[in-house]
N, C-alpha and C. Protein backbone atom coordinates (compact mmCIF):
# COMPACT_ATOMS: atom_id res chain seq x y z
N UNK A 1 0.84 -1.15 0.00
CA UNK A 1 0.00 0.00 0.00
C UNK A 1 0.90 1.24 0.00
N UNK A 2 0.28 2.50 -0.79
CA UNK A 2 1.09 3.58 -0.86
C UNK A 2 0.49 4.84 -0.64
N UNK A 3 0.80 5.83 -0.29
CA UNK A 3 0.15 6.97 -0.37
C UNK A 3 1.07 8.29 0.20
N UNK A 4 0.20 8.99 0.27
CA UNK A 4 1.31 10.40 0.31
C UNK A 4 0.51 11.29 1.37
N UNK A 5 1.18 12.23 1.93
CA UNK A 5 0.84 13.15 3.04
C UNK A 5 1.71 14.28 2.33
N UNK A 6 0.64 15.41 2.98
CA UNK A 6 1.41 16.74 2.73
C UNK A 6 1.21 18.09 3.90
N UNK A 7 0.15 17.55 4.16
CA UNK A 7 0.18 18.04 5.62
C UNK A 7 0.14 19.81 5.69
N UNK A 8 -0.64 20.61 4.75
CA UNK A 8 -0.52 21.38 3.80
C UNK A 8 0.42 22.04 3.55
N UNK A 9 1.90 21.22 3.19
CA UNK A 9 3.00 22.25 2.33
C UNK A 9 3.32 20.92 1.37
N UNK A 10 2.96 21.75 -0.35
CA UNK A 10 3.31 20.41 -1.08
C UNK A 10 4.41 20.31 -1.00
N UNK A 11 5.42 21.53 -1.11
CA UNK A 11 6.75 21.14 -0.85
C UNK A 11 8.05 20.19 -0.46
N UNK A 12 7.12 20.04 0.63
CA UNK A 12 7.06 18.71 1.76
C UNK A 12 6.31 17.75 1.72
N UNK A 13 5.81 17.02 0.64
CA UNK A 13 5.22 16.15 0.96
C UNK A 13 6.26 14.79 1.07
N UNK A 14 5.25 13.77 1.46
CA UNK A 14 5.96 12.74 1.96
C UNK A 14 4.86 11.64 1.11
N UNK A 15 5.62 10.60 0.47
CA UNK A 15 5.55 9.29 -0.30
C UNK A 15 5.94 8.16 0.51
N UNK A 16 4.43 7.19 1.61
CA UNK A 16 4.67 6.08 1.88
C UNK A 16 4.40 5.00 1.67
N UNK A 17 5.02 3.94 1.95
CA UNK A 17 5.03 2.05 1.84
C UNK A 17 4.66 1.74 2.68
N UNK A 18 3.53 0.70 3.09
CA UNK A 18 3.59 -0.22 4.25
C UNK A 18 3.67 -1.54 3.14
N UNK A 19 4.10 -2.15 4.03
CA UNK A 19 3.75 -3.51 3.25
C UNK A 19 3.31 -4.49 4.01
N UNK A 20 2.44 -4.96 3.11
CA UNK A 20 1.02 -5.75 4.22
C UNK A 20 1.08 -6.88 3.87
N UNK A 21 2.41 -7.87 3.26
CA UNK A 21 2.35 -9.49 3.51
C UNK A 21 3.59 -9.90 3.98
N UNK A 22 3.68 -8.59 4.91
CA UNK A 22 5.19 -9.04 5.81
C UNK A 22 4.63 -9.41 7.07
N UNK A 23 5.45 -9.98 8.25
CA UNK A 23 5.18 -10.80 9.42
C UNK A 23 4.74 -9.33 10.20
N UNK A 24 5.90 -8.48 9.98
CA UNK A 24 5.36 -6.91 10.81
C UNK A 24 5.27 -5.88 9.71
N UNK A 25 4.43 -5.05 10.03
CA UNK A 25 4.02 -3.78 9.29
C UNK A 25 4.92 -2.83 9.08
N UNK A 26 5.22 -2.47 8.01
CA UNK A 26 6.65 -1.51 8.53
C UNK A 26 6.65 -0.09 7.34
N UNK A 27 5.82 0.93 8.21
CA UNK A 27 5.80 2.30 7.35
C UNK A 27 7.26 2.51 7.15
N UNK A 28 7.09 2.84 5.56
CA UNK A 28 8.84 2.90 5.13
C UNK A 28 8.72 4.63 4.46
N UNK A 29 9.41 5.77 4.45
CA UNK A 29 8.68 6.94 3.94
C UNK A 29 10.13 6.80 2.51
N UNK A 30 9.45 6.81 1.72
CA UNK A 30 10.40 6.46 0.13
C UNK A 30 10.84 8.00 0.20
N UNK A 31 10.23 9.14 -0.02
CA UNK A 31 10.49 10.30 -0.65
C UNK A 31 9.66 11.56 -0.08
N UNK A 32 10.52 12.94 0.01
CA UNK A 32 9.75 13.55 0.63
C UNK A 32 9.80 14.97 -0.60
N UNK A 33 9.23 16.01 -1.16
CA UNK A 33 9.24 16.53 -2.10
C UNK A 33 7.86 16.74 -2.43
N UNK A 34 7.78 17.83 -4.09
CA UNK A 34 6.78 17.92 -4.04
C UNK A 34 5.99 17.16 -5.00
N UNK A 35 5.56 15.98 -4.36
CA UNK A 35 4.93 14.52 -5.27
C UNK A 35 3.90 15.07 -6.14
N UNK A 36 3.14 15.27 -7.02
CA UNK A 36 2.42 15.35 -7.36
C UNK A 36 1.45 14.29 -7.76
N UNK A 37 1.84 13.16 -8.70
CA UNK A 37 1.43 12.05 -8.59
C UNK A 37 2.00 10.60 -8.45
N UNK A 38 1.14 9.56 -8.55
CA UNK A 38 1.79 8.27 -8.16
C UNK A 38 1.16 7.50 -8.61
N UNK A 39 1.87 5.82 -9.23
CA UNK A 39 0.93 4.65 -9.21
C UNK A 39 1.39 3.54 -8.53
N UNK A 40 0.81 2.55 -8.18
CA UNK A 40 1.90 1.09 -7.98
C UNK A 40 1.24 -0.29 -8.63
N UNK A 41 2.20 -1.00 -8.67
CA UNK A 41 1.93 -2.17 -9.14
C UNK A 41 2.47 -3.40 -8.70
N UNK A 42 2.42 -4.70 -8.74
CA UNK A 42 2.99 -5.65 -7.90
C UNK A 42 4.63 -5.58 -7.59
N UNK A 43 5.12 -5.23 -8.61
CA UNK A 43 6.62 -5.16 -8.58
C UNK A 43 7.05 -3.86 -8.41
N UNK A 44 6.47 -2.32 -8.68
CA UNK A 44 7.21 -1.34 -8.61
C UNK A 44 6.59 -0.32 -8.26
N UNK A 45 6.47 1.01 -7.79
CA UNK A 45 5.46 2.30 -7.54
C UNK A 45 6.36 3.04 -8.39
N UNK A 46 5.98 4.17 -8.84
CA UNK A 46 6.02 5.30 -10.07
C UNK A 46 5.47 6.22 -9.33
N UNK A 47 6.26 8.07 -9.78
CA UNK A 47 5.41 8.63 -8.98
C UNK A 47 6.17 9.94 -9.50
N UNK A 48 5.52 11.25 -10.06
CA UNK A 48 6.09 12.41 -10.29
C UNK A 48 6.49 13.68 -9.47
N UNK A 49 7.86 14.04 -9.38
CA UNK A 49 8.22 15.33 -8.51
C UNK A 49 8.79 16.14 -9.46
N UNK A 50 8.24 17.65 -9.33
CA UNK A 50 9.32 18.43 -10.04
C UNK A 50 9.35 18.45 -11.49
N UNK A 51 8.20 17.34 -12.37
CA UNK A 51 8.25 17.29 -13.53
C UNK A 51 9.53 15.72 -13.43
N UNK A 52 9.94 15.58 -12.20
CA UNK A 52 10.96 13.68 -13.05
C UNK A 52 9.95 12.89 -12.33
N UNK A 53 10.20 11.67 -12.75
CA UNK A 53 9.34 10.37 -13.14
C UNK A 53 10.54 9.74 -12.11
N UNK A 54 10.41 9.25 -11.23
CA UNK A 54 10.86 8.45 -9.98
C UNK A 54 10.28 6.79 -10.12
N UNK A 55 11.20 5.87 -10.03
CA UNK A 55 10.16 4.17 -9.86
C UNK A 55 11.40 3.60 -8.51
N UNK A 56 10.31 2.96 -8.18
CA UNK A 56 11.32 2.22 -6.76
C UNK A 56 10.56 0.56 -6.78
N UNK A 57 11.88 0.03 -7.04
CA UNK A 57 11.45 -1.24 -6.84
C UNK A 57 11.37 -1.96 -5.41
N UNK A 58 10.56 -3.01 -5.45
CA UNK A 58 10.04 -3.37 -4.60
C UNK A 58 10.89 -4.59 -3.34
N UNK A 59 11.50 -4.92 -5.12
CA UNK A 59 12.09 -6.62 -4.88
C UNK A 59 13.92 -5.87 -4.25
N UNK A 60 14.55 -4.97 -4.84
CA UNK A 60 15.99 -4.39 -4.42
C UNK A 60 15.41 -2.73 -3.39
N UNK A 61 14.96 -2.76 -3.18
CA UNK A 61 14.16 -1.58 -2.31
C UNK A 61 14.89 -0.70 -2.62
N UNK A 62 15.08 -0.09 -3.93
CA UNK A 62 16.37 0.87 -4.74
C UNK A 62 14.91 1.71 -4.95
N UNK A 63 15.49 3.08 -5.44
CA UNK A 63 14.41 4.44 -6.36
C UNK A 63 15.78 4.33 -7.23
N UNK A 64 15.15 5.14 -8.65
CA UNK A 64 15.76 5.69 -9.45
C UNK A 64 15.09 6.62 -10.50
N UNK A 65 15.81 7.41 -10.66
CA UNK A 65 15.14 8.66 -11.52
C UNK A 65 14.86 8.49 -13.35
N UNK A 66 13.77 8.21 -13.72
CA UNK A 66 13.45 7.33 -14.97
C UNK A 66 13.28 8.39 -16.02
N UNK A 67 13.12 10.20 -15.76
CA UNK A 67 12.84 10.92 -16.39
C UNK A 67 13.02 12.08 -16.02
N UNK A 68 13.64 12.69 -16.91
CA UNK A 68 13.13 13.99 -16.31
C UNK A 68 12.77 15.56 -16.41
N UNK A 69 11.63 14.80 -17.52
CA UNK A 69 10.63 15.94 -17.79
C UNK A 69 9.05 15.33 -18.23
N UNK A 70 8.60 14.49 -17.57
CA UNK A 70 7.35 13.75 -17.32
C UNK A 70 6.33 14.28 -16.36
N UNK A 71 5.50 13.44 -16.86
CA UNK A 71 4.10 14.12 -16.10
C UNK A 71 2.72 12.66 -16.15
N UNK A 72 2.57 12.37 -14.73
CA UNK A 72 1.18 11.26 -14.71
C UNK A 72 1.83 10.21 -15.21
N UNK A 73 2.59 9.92 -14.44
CA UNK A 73 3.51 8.16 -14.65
C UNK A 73 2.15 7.04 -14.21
N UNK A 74 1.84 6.31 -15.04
CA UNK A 74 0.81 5.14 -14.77
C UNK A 74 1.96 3.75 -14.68
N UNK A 75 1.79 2.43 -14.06
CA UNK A 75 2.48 1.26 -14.26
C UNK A 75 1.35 0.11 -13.94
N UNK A 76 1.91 -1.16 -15.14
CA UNK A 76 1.39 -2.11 -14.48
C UNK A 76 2.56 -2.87 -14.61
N UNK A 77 2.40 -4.15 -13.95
CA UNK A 77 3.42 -4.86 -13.96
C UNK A 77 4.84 -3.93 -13.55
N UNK A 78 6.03 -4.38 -14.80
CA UNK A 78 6.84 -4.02 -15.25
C UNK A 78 6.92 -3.29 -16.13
N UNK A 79 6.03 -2.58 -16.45
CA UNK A 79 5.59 -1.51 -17.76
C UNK A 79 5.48 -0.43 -17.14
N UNK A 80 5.74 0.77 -17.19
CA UNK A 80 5.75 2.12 -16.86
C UNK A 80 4.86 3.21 -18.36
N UNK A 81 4.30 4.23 -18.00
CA UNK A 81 4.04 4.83 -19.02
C UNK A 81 3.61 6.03 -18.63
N UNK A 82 4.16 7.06 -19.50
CA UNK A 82 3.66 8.64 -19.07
C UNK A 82 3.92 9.64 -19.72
N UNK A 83 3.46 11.07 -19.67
CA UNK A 83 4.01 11.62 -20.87
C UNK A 83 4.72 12.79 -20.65
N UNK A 84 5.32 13.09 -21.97
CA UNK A 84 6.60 13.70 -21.89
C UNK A 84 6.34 14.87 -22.85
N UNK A 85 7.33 16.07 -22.45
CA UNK A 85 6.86 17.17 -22.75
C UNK A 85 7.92 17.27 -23.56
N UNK A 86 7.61 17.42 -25.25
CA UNK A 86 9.00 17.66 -26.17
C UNK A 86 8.97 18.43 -26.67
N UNK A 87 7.63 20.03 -26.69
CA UNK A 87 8.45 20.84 -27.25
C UNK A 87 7.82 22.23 -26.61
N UNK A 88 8.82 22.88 -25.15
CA UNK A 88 8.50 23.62 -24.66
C UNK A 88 7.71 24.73 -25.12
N UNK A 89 7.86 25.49 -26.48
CA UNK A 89 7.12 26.51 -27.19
C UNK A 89 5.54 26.13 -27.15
N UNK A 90 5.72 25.32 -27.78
CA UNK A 90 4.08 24.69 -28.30
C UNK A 90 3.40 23.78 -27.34
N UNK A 91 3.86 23.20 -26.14
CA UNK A 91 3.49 22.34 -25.58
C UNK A 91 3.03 21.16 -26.16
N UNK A 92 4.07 20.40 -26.66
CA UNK A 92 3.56 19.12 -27.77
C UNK A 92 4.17 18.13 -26.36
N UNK A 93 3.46 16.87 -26.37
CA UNK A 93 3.67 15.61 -25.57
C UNK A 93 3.78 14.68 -26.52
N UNK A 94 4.61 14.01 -25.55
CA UNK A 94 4.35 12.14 -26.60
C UNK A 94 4.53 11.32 -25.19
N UNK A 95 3.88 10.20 -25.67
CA UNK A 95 3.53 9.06 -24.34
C UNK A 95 5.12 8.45 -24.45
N UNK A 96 5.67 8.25 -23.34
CA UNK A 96 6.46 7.15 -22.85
C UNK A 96 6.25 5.76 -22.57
N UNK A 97 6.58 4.80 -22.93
CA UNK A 97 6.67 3.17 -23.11
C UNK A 97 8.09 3.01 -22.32
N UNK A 98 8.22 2.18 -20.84
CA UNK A 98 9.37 2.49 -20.66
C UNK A 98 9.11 1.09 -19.70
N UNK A 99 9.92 -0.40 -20.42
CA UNK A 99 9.92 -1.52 -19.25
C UNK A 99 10.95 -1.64 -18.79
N UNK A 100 10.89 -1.36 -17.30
CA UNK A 100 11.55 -1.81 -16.24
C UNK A 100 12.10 -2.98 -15.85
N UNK A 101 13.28 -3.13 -16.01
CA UNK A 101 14.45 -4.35 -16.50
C UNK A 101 15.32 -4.52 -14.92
N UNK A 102 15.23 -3.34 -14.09
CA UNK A 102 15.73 -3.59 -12.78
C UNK A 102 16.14 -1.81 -12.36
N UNK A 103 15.80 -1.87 -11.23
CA UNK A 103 16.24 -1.01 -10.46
C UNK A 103 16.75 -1.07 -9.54
């Protein structure tokens, strides 16, 4: 399970883990910043600050920075997807396709 607090300064917000098929419960806080959004999926959570695209795996309890100029990172599985802003003048996007091979 994941979710975020901000406690009203987005600035500060905070991105957490419990994980609920361990023997004990254990709030883990991944990231603190200003999250805007997030997804998760069996193997990985996705989640945008600042305009970068952040994924933290589950299985090496690693983050790594997947982008960074994205916006509304969705995942299933091992599949990541979101879009990307390529041409500052005009505001043109194109979707990202991006599988996650290890983090």
């Amino acid at each position: 399970m994941a979710w975020q607090e901000d406690h009203h300064d987005e600035q500060k917000s905070k991105l957490y883990l419990l994980a609920l098929n361990t023997e004990e419960e254990e709030k883990i806080q991944l990231f603190e910043g200003n999250i805007f959004f997030y997804d998760i999926s069996d193997d990985y959570l996705v989640w945008q600050s600042n305009n970068r695209i952040y994924g933290y795996s589950f299985e090496s309890k690693a983050i790594a920075q997947l982008d960074d100029n994205g916006f509304y990172p969705y995942i299933n599985g091992k599949t990541a997807v979101w879009e990307r802003l390529t041409d500052h003048g005009e505001k043109k996007f194109r979707v990202v396709l991006f599988k996650i091979n290890s983090i």
